[in-house]
N, C-alpha and C. Protein backbone atom coordinates (compact mmCIF):
# COMPACT_ATOMS: atom_id res chain seq x y z
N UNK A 1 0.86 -1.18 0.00
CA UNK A 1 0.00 0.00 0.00
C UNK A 1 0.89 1.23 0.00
N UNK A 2 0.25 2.30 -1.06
CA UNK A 2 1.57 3.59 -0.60
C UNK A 2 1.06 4.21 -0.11
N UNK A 3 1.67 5.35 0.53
CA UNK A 3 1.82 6.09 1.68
C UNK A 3 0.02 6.52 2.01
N UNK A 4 0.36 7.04 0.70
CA UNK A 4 -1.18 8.44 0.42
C UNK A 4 -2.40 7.03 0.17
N UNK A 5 -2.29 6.21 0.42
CA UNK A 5 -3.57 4.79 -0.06
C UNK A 5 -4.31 4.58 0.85
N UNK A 6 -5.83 5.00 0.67
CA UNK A 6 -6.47 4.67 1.87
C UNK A 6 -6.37 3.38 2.35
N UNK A 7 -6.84 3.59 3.37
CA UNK A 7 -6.97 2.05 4.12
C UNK A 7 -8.18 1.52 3.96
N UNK A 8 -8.40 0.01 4.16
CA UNK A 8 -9.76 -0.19 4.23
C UNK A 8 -10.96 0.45 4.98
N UNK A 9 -10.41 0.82 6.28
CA UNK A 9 -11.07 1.56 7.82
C UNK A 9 -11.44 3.06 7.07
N UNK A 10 -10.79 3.57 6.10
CA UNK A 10 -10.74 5.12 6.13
C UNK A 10 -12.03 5.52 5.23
N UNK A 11 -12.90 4.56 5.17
CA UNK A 11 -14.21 5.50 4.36
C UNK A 11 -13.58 6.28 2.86
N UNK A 12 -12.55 5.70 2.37
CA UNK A 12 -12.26 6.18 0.77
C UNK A 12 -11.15 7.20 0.94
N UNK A 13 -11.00 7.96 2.03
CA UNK A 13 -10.58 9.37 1.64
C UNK A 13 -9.06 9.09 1.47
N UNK A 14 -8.53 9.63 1.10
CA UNK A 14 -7.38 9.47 0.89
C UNK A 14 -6.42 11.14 1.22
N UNK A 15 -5.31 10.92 1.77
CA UNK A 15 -4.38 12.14 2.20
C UNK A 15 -3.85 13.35 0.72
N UNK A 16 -3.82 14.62 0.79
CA UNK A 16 -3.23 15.10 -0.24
C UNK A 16 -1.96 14.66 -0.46
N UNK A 17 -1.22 14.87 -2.09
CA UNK A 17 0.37 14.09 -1.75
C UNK A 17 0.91 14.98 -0.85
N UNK A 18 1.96 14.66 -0.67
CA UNK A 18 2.77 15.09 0.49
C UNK A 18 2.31 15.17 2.40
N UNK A 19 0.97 14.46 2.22
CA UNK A 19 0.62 14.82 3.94
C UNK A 19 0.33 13.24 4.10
N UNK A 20 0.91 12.52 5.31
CA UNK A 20 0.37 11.79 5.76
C UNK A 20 -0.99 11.47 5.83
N UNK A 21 -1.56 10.25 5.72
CA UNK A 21 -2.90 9.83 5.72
C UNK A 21 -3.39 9.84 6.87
N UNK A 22 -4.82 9.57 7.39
CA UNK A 22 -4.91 9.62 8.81
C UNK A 22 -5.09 8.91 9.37
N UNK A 23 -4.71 7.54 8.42
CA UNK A 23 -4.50 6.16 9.36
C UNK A 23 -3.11 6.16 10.00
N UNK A 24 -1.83 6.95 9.66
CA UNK A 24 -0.82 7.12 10.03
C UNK A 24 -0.45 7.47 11.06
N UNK A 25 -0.96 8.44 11.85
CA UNK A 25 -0.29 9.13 12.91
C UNK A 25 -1.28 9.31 13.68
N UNK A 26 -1.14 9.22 15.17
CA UNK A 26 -1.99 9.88 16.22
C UNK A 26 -1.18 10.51 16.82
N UNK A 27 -0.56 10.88 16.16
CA UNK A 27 0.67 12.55 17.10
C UNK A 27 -0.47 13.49 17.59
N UNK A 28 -1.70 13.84 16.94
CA UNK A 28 -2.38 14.70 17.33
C UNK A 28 -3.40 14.56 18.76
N UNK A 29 -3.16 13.08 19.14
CA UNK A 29 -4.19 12.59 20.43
C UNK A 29 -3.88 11.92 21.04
N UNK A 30 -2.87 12.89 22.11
CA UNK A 30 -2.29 12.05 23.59
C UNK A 30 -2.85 10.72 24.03
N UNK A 31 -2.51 10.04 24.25
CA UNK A 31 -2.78 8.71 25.11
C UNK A 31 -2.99 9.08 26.61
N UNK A 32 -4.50 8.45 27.08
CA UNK A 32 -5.03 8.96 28.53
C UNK A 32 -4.21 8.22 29.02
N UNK A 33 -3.96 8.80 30.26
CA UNK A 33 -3.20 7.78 31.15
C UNK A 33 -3.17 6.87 31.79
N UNK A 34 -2.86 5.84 32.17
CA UNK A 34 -2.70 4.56 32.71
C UNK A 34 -3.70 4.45 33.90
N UNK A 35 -3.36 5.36 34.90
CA UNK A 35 -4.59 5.53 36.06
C UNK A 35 -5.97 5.79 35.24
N UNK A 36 -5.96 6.45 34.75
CA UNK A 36 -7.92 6.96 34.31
C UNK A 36 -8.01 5.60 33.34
N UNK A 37 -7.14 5.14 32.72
CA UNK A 37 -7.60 4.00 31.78
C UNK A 37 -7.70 2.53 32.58
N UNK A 38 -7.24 2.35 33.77
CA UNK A 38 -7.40 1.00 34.49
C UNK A 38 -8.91 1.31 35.40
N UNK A 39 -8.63 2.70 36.09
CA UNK A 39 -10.26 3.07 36.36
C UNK A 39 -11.42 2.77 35.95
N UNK A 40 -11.43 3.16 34.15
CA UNK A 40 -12.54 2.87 33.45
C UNK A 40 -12.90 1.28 33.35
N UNK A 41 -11.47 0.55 33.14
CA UNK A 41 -11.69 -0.84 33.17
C UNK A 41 -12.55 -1.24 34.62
N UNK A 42 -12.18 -0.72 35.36
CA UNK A 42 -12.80 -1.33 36.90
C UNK A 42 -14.19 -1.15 36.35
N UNK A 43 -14.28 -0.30 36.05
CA UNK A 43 -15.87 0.65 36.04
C UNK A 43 -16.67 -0.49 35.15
N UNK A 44 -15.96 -0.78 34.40
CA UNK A 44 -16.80 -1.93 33.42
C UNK A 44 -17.26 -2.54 33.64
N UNK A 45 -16.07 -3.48 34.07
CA UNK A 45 -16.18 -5.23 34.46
C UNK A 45 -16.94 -4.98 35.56
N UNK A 46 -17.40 -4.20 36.53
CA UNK A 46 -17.72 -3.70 37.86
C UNK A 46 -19.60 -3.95 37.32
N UNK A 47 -19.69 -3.04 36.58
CA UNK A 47 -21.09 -3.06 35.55
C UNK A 47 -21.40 -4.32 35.17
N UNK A 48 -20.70 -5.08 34.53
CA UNK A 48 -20.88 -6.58 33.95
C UNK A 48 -20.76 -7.45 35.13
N UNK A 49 -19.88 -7.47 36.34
CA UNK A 49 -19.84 -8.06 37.18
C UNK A 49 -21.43 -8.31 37.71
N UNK A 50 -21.89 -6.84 38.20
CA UNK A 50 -23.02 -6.93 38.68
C UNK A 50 -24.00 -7.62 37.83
N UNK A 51 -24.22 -7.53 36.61
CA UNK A 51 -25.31 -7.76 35.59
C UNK A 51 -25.17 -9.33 35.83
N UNK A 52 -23.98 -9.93 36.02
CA UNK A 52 -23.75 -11.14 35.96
C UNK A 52 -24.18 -12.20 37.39
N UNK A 53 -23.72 -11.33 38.34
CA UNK A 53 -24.26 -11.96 39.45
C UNK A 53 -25.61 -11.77 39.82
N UNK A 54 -26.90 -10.36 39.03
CA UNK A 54 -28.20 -10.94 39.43
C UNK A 54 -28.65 -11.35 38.21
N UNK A 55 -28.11 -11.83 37.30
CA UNK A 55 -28.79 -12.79 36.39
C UNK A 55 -27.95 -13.91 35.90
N UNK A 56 -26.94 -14.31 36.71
CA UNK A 56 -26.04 -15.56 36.17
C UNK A 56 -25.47 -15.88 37.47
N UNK A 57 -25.98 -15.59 38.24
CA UNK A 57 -24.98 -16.23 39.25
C UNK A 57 -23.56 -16.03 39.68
N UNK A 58 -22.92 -15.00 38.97
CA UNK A 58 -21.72 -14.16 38.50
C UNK A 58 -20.63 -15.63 38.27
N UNK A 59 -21.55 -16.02 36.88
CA UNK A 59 -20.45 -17.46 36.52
C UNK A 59 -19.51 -17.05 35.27
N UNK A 60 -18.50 -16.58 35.68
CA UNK A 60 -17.29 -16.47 35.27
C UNK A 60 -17.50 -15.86 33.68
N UNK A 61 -17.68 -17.30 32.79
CA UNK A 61 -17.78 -16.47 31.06
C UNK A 61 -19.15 -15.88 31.04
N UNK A 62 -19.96 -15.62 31.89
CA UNK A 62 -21.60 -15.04 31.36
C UNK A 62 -20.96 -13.51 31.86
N UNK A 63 -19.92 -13.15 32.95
CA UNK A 63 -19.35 -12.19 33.32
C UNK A 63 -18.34 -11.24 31.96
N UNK A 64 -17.52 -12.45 31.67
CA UNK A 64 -16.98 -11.93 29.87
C UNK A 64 -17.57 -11.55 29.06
N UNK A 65 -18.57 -12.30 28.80
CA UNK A 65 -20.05 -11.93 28.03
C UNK A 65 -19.81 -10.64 27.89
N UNK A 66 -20.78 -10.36 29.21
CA UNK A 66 -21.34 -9.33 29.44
C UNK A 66 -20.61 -8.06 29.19
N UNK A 67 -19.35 -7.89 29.98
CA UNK A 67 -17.94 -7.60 29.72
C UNK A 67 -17.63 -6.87 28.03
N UNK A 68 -17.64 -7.98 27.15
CA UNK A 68 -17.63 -7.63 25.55
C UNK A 68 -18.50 -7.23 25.05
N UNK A 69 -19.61 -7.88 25.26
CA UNK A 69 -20.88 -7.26 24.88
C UNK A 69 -21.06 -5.52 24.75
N UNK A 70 -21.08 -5.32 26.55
CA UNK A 70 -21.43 -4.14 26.52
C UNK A 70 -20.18 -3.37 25.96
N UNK A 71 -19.04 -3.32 26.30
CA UNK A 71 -17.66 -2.86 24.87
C UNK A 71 -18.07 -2.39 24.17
N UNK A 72 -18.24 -3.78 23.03
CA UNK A 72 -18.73 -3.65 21.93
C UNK A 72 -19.48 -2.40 21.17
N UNK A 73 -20.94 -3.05 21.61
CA UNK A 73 -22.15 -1.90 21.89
C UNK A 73 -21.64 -0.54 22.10
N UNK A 74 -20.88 -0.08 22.86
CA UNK A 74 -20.85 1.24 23.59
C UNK A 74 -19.36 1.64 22.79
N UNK A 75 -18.98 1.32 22.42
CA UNK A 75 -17.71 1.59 21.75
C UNK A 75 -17.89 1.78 20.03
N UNK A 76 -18.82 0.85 19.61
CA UNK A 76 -19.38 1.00 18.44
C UNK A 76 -20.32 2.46 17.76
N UNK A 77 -20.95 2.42 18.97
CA UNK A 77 -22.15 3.50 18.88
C UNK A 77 -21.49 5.10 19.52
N UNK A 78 -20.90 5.07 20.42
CA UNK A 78 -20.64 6.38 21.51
C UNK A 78 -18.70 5.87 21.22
N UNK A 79 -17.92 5.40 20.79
CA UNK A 79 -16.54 5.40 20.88
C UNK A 79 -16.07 5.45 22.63
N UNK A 80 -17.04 5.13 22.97
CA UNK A 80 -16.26 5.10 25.04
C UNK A 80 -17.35 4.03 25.18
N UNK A 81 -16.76 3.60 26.51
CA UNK A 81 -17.47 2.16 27.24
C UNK A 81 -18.26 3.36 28.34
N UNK A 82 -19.26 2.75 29.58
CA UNK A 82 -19.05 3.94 30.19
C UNK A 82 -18.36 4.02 31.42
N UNK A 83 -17.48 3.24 31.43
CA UNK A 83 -16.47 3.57 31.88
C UNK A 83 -15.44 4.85 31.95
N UNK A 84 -15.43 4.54 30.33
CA UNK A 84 -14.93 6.11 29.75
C UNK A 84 -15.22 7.42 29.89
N UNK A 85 -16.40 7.40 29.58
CA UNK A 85 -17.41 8.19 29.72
C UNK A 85 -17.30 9.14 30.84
N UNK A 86 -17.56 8.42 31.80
CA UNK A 86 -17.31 8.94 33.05
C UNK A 86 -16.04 9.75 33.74
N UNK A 87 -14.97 9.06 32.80
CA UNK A 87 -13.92 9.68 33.16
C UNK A 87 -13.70 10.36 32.17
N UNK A 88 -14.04 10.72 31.27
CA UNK A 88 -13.62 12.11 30.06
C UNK A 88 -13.10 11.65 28.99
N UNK A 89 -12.88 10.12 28.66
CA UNK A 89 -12.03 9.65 28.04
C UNK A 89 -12.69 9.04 26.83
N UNK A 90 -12.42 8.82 25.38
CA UNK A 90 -12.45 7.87 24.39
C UNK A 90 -11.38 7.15 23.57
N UNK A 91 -12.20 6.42 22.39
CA UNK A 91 -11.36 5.51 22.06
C UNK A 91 -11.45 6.00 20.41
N UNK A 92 -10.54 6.29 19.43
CA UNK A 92 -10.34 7.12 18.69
C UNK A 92 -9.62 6.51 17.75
N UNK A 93 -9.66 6.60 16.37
CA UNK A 93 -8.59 6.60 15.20
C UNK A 93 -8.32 7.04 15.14
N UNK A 94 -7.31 7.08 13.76
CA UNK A 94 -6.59 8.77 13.56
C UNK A 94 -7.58 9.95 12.73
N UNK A 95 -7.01 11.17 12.71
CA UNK A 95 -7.82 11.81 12.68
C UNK A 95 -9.12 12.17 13.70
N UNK A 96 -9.34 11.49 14.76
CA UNK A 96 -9.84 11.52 16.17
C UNK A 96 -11.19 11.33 15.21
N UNK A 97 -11.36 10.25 14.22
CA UNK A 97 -12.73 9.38 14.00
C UNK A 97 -13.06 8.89 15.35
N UNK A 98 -14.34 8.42 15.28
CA UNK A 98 -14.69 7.33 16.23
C UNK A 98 -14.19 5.78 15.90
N UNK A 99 -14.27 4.96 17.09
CA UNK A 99 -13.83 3.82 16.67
C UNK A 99 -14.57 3.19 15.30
N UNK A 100 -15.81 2.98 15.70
CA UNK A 100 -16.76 2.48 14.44
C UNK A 100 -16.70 0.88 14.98
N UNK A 101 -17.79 0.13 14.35
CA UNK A 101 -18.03 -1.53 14.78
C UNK A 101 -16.52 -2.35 14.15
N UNK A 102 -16.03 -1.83 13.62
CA UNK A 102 -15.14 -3.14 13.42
C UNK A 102 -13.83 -3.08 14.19
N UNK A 103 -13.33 -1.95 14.03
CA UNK A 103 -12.30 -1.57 15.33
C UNK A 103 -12.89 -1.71 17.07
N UNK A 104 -13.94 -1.80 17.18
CA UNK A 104 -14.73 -2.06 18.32
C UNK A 104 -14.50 -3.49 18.77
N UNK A 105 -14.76 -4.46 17.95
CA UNK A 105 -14.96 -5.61 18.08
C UNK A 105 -13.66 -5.90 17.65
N UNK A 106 -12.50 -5.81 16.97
CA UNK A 106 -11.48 -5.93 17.31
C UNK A 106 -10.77 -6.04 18.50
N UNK A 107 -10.85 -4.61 19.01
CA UNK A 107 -10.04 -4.04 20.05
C UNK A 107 -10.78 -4.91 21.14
N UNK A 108 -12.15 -5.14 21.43
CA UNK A 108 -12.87 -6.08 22.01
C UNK A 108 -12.33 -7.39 22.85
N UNK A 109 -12.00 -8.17 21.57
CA UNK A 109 -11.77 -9.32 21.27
C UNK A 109 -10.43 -9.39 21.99
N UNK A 110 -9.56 -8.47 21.44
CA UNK A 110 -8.10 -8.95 22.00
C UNK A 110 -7.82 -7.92 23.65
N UNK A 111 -9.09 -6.96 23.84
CA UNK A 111 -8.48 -7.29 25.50
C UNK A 111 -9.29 -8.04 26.15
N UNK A 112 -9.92 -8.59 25.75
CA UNK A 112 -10.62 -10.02 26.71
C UNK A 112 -9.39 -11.39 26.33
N UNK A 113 -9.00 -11.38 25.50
CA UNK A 113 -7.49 -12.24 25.99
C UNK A 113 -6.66 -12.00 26.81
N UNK A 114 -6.49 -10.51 27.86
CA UNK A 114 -6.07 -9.73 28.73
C UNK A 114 -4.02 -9.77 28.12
N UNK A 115 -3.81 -10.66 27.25
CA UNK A 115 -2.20 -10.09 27.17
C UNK A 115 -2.37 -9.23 26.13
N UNK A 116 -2.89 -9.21 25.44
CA UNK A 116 -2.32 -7.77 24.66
C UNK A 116 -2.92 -6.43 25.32
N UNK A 117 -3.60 -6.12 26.39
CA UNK A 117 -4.16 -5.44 26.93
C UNK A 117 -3.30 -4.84 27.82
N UNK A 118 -1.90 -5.67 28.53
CA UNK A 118 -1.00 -5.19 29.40
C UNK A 118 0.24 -5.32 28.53
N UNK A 119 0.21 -5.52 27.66
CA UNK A 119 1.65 -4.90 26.60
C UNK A 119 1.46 -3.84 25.70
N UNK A 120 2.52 -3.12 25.95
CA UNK A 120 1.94 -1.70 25.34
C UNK A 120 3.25 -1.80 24.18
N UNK A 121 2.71 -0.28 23.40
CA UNK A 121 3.58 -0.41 21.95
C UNK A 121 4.58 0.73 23.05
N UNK A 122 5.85 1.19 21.74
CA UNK A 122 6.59 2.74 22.04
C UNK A 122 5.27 3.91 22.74
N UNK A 123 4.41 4.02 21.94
CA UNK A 123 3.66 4.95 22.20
C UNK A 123 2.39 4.93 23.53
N UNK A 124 2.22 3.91 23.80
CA UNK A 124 2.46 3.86 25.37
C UNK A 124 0.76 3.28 25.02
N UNK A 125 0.05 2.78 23.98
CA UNK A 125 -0.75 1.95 22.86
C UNK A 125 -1.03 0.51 23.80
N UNK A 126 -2.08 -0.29 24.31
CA UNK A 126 -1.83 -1.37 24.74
C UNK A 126 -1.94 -1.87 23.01
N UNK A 127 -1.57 -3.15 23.12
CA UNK A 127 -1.64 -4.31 21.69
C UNK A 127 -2.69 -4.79 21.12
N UNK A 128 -3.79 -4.22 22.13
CA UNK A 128 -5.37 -4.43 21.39
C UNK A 128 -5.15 -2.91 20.84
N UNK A 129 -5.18 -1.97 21.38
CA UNK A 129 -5.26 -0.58 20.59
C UNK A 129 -4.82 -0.79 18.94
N UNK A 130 -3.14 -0.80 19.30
CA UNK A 130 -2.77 -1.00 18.18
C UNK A 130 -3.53 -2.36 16.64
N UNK A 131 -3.65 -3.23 17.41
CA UNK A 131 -4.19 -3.98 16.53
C UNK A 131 -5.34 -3.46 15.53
N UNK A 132 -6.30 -2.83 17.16
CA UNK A 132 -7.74 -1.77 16.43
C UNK A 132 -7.41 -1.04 15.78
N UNK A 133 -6.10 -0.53 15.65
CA UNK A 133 -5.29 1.17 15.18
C UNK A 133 -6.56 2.24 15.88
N UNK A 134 -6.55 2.32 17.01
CA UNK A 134 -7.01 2.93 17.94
C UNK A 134 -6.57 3.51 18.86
N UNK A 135 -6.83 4.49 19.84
CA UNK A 135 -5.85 4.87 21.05
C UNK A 135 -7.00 5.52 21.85
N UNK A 136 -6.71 5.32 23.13
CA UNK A 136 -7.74 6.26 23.94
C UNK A 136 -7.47 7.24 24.62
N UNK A 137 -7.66 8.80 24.22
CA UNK A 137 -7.52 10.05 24.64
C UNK A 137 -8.55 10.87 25.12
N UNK A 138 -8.49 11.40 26.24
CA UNK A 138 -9.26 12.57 26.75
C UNK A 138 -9.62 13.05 26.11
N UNK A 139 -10.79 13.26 26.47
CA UNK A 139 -11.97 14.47 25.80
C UNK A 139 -12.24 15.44 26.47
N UNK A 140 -12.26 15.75 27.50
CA UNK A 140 -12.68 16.93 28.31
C UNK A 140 -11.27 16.78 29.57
């Protein structure tokens, strides 16, 4: 693919020559930090936890379920879990798109395997981000 070639994710558009595309770079959208981003995680699984124990008995994968599910959903539609939400934070492409359903369910998928979720890239990216080509930055 060259430089200026959209990506599949990018809705067609393509970069003028000479400027990076905006699947390229998130120089423009700090990475939230480690505290507000393990927070939001609590906040989740905390949500799904509960959902799980008064309607499952809080049995372990109906807890994951629930867990991805709501992700999914809320990441698809609103780009934050509300986890996020709460704390000011989303989950972003480049060009500060929203995630959209397929980077959702990506990024989904591989932090409910929880290792790419605690390995981060240079850019401080866990390995589901990157995979999504996603990053999660403050909003307010």
């Amino acid at each position: 693919m060259s430089p200026n070639a959209a990506h599949p994710d990018d809705d067609g558009a393509q970069a003028p020559p000479g400027r990076p595309s905006s699947t390229q770079s998130f120089d423009d959208m700090p990475v939230a930090s480690l505290p507000k981003r393990i927070i939001a995680l609590m906040i989740d699984w905390s949500a799904a936890s509960a959902i799980s124990f008064g309607f499952f008995n809080y049995h372990a994968l109906a807890t994951l379920a629930i867990f991805a599910g709501l992700t999914v959903v809320s990441l698809a539609t609103l780009s934050a879990t509300p986890g996020h939400l709460l704390l000011g934070l989303a989950v972003r492409r480049p060009g500060r798109r929203p995630a959209g359903p397929v980077a959702a369910l990506v990024r989904t998928a591989m932090l409910c395997l929880v290792i790419p979720a605690v390995v981060w890239s240079g850019d401080g990216r866990g390995l589901h981000d990157v995979a999504a080509r996603t990053t999660i930055t403050e909003i307010r």
